[in-house]
ModelCIF file with pLDDT and N, C-alpha, C, O atoms, coordinates in Angstrom:
data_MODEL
#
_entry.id   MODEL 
#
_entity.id                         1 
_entity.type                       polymer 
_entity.pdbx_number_of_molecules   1 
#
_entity_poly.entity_id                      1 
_entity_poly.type                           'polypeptide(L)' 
_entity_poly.nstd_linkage                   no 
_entity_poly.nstd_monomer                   no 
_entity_poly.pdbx_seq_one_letter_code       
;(UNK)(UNK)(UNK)(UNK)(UNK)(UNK)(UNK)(UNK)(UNK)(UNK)(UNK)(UNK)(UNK)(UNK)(UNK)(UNK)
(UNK)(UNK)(UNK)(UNK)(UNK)(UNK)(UNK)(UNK)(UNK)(UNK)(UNK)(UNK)(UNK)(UNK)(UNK)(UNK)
(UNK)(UNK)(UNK)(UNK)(UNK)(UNK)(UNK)(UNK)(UNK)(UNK)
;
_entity_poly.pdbx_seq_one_letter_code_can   XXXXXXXXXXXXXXXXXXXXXXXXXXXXXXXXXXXXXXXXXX 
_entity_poly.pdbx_strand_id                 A 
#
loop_
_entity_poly_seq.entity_id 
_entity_poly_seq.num 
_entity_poly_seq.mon_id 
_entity_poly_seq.hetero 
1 1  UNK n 
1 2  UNK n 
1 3  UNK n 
1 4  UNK n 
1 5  UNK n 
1 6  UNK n 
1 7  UNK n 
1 8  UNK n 
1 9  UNK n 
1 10 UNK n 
1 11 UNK n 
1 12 UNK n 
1 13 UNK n 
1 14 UNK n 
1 15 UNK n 
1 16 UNK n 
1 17 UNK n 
1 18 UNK n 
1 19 UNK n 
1 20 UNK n 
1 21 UNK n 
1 22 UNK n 
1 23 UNK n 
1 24 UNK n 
1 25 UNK n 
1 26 UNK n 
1 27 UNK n 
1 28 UNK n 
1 29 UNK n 
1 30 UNK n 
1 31 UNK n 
1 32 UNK n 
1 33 UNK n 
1 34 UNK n 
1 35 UNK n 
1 36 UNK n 
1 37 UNK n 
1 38 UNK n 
1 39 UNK n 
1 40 UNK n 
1 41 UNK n 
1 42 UNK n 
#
_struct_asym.id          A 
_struct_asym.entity_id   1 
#
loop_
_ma_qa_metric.id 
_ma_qa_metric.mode 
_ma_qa_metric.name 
_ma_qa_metric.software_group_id 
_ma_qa_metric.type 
1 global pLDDT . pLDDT 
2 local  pLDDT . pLDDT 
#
_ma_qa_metric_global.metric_id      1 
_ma_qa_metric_global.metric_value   71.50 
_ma_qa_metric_global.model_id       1 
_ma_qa_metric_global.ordinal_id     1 
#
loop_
_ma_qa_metric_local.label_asym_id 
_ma_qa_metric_local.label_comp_id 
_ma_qa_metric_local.label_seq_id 
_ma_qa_metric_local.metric_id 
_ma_qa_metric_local.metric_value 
_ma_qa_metric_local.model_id 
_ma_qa_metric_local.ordinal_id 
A UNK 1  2 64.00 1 1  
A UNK 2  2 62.00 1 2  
A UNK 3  2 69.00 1 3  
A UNK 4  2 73.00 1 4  
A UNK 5  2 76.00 1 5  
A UNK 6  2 79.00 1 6  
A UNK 7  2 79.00 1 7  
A UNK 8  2 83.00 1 8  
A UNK 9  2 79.00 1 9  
A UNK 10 2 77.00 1 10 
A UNK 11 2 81.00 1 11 
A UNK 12 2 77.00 1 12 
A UNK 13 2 78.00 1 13 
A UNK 14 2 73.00 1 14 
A UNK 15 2 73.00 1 15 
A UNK 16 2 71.00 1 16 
A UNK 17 2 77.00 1 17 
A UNK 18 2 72.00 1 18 
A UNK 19 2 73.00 1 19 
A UNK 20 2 70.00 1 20 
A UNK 21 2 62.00 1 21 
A UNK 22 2 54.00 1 22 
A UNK 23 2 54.00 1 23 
A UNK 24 2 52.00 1 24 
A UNK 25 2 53.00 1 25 
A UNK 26 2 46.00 1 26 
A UNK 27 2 47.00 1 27 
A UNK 28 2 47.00 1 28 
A UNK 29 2 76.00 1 29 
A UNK 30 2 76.00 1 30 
A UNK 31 2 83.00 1 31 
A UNK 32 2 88.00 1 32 
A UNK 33 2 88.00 1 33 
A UNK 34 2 90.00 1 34 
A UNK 35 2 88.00 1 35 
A UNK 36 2 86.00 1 36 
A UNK 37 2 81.00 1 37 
A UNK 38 2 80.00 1 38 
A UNK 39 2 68.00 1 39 
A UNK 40 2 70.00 1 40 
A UNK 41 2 63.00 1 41 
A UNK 42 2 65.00 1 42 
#
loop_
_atom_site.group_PDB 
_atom_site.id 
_atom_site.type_symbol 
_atom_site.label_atom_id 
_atom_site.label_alt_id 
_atom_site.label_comp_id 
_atom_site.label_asym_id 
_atom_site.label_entity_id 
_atom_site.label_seq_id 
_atom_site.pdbx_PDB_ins_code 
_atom_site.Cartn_x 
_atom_site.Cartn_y 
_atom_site.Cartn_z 
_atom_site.occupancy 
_atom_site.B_iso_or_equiv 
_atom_site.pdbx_formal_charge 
_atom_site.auth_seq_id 
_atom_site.auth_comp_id 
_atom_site.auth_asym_id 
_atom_site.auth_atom_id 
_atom_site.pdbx_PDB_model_num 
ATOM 1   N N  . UNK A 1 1  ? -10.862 64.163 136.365 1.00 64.00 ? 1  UNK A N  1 
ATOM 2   C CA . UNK A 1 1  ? -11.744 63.107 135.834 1.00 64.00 ? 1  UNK A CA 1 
ATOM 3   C C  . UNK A 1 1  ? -12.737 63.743 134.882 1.00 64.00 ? 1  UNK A C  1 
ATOM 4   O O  . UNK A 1 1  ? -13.484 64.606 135.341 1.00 64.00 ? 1  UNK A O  1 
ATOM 5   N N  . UNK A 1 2  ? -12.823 63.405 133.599 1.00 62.00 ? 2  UNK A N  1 
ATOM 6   C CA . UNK A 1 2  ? -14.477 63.747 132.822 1.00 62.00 ? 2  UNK A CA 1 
ATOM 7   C C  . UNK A 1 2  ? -14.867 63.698 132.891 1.00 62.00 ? 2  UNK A C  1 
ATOM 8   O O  . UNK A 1 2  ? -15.678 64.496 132.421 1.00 62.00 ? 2  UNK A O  1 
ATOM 9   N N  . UNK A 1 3  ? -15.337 62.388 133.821 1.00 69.00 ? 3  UNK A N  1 
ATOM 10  C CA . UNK A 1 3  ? -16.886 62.189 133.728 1.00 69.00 ? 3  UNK A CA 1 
ATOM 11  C C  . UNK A 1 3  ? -16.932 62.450 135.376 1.00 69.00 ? 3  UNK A C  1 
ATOM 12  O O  . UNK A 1 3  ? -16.098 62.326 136.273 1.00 69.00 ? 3  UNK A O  1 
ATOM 13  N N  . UNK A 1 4  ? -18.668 62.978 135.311 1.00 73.00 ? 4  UNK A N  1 
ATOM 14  C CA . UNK A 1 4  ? -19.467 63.041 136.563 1.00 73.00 ? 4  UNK A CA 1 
ATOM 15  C C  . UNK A 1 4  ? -19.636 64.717 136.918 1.00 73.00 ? 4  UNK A C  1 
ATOM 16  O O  . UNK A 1 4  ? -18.991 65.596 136.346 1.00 73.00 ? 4  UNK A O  1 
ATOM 17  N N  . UNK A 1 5  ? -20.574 64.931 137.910 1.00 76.00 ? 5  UNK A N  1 
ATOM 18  C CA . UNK A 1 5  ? -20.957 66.210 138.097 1.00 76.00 ? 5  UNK A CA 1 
ATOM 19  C C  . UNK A 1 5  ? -20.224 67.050 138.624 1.00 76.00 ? 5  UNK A C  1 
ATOM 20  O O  . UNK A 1 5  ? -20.015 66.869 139.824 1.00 76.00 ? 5  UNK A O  1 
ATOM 21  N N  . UNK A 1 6  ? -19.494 68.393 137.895 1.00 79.00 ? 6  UNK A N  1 
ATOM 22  C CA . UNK A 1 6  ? -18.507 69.062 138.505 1.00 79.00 ? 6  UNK A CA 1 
ATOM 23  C C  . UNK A 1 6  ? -18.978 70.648 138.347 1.00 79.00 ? 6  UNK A C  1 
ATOM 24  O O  . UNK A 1 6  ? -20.003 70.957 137.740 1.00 79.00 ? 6  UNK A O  1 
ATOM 25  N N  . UNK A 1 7  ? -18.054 71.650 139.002 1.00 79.00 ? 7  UNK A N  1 
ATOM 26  C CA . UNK A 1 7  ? -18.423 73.132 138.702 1.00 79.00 ? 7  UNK A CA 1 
ATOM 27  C C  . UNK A 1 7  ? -17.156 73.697 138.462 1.00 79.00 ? 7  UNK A C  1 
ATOM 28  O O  . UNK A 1 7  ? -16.302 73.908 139.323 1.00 79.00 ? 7  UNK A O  1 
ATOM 29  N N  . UNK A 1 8  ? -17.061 73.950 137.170 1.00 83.00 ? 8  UNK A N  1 
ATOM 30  C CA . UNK A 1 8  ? -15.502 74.292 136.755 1.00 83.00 ? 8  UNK A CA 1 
ATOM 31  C C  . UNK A 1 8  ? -14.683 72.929 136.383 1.00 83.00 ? 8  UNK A C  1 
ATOM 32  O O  . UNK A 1 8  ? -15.050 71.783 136.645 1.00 83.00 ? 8  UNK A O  1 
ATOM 33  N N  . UNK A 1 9  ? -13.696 73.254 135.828 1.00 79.00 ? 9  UNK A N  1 
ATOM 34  C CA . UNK A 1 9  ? -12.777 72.053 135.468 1.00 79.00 ? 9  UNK A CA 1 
ATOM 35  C C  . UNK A 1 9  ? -12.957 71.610 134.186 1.00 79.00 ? 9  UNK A C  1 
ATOM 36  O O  . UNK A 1 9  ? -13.583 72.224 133.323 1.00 79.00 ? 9  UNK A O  1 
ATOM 37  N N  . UNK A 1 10 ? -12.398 70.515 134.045 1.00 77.00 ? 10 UNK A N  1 
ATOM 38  C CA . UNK A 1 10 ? -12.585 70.131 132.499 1.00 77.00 ? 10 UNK A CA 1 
ATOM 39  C C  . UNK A 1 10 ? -14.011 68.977 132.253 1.00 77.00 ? 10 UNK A C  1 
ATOM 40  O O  . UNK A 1 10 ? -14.564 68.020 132.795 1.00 77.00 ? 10 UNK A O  1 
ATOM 41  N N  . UNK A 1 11 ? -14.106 69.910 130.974 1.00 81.00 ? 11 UNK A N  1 
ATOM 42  C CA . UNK A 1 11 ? -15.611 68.933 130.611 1.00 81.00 ? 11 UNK A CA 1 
ATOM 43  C C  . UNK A 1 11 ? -15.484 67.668 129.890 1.00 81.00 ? 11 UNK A C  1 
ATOM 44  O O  . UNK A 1 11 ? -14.383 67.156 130.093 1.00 81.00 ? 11 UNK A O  1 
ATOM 45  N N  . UNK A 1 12 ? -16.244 66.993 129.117 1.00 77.00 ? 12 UNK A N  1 
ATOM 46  C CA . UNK A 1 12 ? -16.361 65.969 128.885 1.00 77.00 ? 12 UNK A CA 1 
ATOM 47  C C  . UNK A 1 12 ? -17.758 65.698 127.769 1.00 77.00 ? 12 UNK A C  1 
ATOM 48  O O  . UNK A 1 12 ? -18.843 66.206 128.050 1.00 77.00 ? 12 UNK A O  1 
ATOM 49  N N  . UNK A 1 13 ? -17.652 65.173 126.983 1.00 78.00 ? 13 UNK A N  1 
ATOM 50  C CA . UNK A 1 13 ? -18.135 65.004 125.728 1.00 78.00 ? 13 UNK A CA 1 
ATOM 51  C C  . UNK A 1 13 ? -18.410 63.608 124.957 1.00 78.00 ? 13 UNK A C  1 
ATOM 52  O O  . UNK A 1 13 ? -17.577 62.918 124.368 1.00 78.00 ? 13 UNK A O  1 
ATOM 53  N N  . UNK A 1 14 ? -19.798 63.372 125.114 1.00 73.00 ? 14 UNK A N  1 
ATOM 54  C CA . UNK A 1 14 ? -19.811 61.909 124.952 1.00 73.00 ? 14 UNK A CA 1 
ATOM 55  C C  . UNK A 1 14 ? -19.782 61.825 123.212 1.00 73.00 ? 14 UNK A C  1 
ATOM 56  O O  . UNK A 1 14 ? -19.219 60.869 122.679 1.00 73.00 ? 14 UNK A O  1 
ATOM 57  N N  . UNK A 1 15 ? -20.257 62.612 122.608 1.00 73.00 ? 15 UNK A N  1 
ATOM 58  C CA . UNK A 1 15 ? -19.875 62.800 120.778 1.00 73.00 ? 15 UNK A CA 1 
ATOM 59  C C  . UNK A 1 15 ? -18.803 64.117 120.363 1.00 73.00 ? 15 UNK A C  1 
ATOM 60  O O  . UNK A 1 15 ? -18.961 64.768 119.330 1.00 73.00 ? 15 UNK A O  1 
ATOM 61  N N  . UNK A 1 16 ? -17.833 64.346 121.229 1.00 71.00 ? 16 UNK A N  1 
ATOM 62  C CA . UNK A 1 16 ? -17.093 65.320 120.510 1.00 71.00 ? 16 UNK A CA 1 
ATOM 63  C C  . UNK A 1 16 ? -17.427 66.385 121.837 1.00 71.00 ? 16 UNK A C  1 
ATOM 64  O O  . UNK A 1 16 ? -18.171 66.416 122.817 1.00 71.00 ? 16 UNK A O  1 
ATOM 65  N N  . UNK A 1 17 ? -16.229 67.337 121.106 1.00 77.00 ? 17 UNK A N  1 
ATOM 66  C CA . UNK A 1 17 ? -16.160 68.524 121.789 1.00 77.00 ? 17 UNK A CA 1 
ATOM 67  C C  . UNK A 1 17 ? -17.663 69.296 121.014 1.00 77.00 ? 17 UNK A C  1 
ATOM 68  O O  . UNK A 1 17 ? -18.146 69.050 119.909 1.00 77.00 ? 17 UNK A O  1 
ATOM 69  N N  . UNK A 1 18 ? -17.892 69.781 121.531 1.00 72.00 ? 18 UNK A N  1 
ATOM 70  C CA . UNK A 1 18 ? -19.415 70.501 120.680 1.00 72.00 ? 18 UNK A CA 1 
ATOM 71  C C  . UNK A 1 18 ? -19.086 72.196 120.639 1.00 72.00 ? 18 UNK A C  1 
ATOM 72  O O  . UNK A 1 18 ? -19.638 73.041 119.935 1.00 72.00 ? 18 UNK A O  1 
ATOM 73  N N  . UNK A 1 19 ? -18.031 72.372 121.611 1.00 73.00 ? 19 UNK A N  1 
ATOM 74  C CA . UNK A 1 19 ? -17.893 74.024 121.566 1.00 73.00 ? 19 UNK A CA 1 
ATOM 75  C C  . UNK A 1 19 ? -17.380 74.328 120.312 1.00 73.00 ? 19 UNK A C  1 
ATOM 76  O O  . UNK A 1 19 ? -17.913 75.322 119.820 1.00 73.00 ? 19 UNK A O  1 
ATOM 77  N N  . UNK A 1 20 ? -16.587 73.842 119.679 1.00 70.00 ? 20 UNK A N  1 
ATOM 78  C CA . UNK A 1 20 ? -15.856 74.524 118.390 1.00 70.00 ? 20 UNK A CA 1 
ATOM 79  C C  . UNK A 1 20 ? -16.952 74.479 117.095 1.00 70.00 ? 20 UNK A C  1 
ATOM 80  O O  . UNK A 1 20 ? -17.000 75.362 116.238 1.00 70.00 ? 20 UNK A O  1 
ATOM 81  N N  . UNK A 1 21 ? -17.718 73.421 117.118 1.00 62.00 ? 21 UNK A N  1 
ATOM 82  C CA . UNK A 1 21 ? -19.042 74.046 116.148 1.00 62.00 ? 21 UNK A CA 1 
ATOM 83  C C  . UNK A 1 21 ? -19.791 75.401 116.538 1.00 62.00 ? 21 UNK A C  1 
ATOM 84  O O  . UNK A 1 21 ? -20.561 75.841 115.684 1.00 62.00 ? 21 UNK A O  1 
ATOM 85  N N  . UNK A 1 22 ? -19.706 75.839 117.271 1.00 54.00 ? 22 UNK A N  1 
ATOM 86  C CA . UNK A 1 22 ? -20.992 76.465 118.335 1.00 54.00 ? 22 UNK A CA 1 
ATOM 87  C C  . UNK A 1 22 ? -20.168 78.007 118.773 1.00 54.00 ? 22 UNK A C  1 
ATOM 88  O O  . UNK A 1 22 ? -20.746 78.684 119.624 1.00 54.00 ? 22 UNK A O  1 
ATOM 89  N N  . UNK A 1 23 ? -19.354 78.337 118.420 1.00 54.00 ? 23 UNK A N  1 
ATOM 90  C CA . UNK A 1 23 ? -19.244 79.747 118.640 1.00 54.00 ? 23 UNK A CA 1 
ATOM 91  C C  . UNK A 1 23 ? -19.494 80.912 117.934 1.00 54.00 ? 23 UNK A C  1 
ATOM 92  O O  . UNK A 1 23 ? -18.927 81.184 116.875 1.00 54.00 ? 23 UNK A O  1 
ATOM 93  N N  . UNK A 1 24 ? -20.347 81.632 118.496 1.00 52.00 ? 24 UNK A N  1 
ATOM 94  C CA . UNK A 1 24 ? -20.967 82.693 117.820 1.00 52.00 ? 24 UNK A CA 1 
ATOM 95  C C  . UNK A 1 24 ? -20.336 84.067 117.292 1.00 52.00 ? 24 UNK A C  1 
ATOM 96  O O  . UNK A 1 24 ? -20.942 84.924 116.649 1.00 52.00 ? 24 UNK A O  1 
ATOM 97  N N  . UNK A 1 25 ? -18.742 84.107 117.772 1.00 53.00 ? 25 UNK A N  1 
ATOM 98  C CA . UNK A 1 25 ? -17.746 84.889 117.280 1.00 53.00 ? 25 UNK A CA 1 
ATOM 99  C C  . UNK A 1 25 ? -16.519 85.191 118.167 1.00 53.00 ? 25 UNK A C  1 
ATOM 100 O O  . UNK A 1 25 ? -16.838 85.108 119.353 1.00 53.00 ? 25 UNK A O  1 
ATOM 101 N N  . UNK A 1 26 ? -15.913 85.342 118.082 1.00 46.00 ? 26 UNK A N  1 
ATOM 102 C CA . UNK A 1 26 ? -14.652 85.552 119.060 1.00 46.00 ? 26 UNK A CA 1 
ATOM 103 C C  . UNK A 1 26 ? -14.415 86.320 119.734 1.00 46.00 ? 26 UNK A C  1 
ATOM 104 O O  . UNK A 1 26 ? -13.293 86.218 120.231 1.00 46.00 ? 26 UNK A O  1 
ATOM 105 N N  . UNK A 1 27 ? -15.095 87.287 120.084 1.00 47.00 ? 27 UNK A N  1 
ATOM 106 C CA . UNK A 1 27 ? -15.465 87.840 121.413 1.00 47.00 ? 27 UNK A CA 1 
ATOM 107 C C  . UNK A 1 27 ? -16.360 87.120 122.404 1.00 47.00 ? 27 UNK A C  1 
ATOM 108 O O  . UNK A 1 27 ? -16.466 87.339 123.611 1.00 47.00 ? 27 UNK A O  1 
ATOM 109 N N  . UNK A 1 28 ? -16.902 86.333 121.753 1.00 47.00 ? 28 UNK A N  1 
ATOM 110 C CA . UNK A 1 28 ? -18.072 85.960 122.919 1.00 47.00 ? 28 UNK A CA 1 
ATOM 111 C C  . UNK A 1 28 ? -17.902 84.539 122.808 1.00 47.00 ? 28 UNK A C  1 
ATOM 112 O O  . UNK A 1 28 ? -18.791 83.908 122.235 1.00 47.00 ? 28 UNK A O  1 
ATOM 113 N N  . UNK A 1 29 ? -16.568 83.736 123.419 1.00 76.00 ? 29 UNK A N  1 
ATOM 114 C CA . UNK A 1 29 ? -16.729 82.691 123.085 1.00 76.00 ? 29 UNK A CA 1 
ATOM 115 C C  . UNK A 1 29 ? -16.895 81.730 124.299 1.00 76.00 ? 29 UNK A C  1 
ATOM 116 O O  . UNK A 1 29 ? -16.310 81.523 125.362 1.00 76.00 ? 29 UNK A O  1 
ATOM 117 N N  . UNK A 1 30 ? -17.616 81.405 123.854 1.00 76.00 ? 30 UNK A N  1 
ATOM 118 C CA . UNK A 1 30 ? -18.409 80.083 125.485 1.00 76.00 ? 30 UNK A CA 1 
ATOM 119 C C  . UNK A 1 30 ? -17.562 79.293 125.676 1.00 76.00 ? 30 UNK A C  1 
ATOM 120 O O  . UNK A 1 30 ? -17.779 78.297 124.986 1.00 76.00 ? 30 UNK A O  1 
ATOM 121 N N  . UNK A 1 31 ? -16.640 79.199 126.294 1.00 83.00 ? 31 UNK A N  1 
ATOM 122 C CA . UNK A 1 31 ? -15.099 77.767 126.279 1.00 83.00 ? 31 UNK A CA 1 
ATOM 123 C C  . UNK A 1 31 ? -14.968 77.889 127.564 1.00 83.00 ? 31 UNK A C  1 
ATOM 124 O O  . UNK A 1 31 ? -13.767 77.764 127.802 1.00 83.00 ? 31 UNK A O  1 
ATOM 125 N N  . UNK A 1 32 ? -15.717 78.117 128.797 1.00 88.00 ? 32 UNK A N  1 
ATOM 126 C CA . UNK A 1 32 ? -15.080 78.019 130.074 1.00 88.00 ? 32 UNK A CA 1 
ATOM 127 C C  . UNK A 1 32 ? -16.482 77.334 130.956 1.00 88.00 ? 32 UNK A C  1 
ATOM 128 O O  . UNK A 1 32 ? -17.474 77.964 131.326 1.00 88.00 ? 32 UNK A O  1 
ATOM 129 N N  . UNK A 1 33 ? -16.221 75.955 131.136 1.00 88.00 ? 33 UNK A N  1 
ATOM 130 C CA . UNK A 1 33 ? -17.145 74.981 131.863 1.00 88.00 ? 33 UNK A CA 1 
ATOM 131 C C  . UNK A 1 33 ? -17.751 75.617 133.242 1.00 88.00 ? 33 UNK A C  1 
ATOM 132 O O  . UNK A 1 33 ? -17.143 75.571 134.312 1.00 88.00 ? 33 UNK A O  1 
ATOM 133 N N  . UNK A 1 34 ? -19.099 76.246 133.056 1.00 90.00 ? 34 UNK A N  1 
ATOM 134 C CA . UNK A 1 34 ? -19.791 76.639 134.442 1.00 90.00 ? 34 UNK A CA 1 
ATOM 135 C C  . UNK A 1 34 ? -19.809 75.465 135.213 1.00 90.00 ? 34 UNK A C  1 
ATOM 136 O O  . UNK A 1 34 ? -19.201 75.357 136.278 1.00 90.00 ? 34 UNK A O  1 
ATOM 137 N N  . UNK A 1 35 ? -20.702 74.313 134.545 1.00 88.00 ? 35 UNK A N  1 
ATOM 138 C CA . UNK A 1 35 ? -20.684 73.052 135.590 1.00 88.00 ? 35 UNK A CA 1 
ATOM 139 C C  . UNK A 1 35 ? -21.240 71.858 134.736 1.00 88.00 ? 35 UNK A C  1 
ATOM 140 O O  . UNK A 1 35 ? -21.699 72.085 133.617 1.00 88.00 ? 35 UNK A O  1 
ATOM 141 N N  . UNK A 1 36 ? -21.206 70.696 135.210 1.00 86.00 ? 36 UNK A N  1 
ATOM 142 C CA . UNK A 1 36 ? -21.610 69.657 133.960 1.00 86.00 ? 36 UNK A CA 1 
ATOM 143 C C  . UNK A 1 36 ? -22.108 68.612 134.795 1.00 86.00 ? 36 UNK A C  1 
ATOM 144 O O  . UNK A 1 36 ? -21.351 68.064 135.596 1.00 86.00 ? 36 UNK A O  1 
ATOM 145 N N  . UNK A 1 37 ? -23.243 68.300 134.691 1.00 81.00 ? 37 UNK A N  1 
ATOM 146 C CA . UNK A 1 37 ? -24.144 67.215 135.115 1.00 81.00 ? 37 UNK A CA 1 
ATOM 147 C C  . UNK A 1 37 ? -24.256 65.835 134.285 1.00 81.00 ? 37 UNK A C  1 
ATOM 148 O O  . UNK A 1 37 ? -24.896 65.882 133.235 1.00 81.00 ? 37 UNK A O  1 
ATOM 149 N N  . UNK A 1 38 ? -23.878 65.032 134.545 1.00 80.00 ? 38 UNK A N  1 
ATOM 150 C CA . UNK A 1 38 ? -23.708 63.686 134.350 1.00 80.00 ? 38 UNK A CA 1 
ATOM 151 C C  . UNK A 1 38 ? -24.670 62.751 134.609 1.00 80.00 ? 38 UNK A C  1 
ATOM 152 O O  . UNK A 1 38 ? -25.094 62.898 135.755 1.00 80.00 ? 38 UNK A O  1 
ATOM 153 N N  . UNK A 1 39 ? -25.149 61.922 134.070 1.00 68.00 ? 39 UNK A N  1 
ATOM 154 C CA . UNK A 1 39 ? -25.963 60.336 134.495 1.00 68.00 ? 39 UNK A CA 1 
ATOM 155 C C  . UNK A 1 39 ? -25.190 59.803 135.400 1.00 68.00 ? 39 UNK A C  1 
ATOM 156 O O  . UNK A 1 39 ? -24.033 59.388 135.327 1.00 68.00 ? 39 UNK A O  1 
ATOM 157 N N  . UNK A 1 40 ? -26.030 59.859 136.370 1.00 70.00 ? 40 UNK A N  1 
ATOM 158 C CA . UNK A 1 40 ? -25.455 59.007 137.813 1.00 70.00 ? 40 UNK A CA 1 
ATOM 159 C C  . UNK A 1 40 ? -26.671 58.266 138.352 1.00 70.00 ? 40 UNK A C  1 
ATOM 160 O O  . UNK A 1 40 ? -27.808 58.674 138.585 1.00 70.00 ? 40 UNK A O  1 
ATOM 161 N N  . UNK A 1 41 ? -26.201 57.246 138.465 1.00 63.00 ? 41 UNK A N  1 
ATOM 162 C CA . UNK A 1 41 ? -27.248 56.206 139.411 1.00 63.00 ? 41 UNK A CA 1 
ATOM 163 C C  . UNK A 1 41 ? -26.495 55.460 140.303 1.00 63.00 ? 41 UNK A C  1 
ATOM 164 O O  . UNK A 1 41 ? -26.297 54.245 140.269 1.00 63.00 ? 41 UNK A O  1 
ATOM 165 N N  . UNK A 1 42 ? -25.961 56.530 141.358 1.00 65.00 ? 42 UNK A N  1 
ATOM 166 C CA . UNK A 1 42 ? -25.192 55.707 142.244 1.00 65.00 ? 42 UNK A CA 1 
ATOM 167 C C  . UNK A 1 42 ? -26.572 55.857 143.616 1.00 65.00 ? 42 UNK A C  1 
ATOM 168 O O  . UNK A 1 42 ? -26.430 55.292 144.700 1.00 65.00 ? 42 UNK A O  1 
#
């Protein structure tokens, strides 16, 4: 699932993937989801 709060797994992007603007060179490339916090009002 994309959406909602996870640690690892696949992320989710409410305007786009944002990693492929955003890498600072190809050794050091940030592409592996630590964890992703979501708007929840359950």
């Amino acid at each position: 699932r994309p959406f909602g709060h996870k640690i690892g797994g696949y992320p989710d992007f409410i305007q786009g993937d944002a990693r492929w603007g955003n890498k600072p060179d190809s050794d050091t490339e940030q592409n592996i989801l630590l964890f992703q916090m979501d708007s929840s009002v359950d």
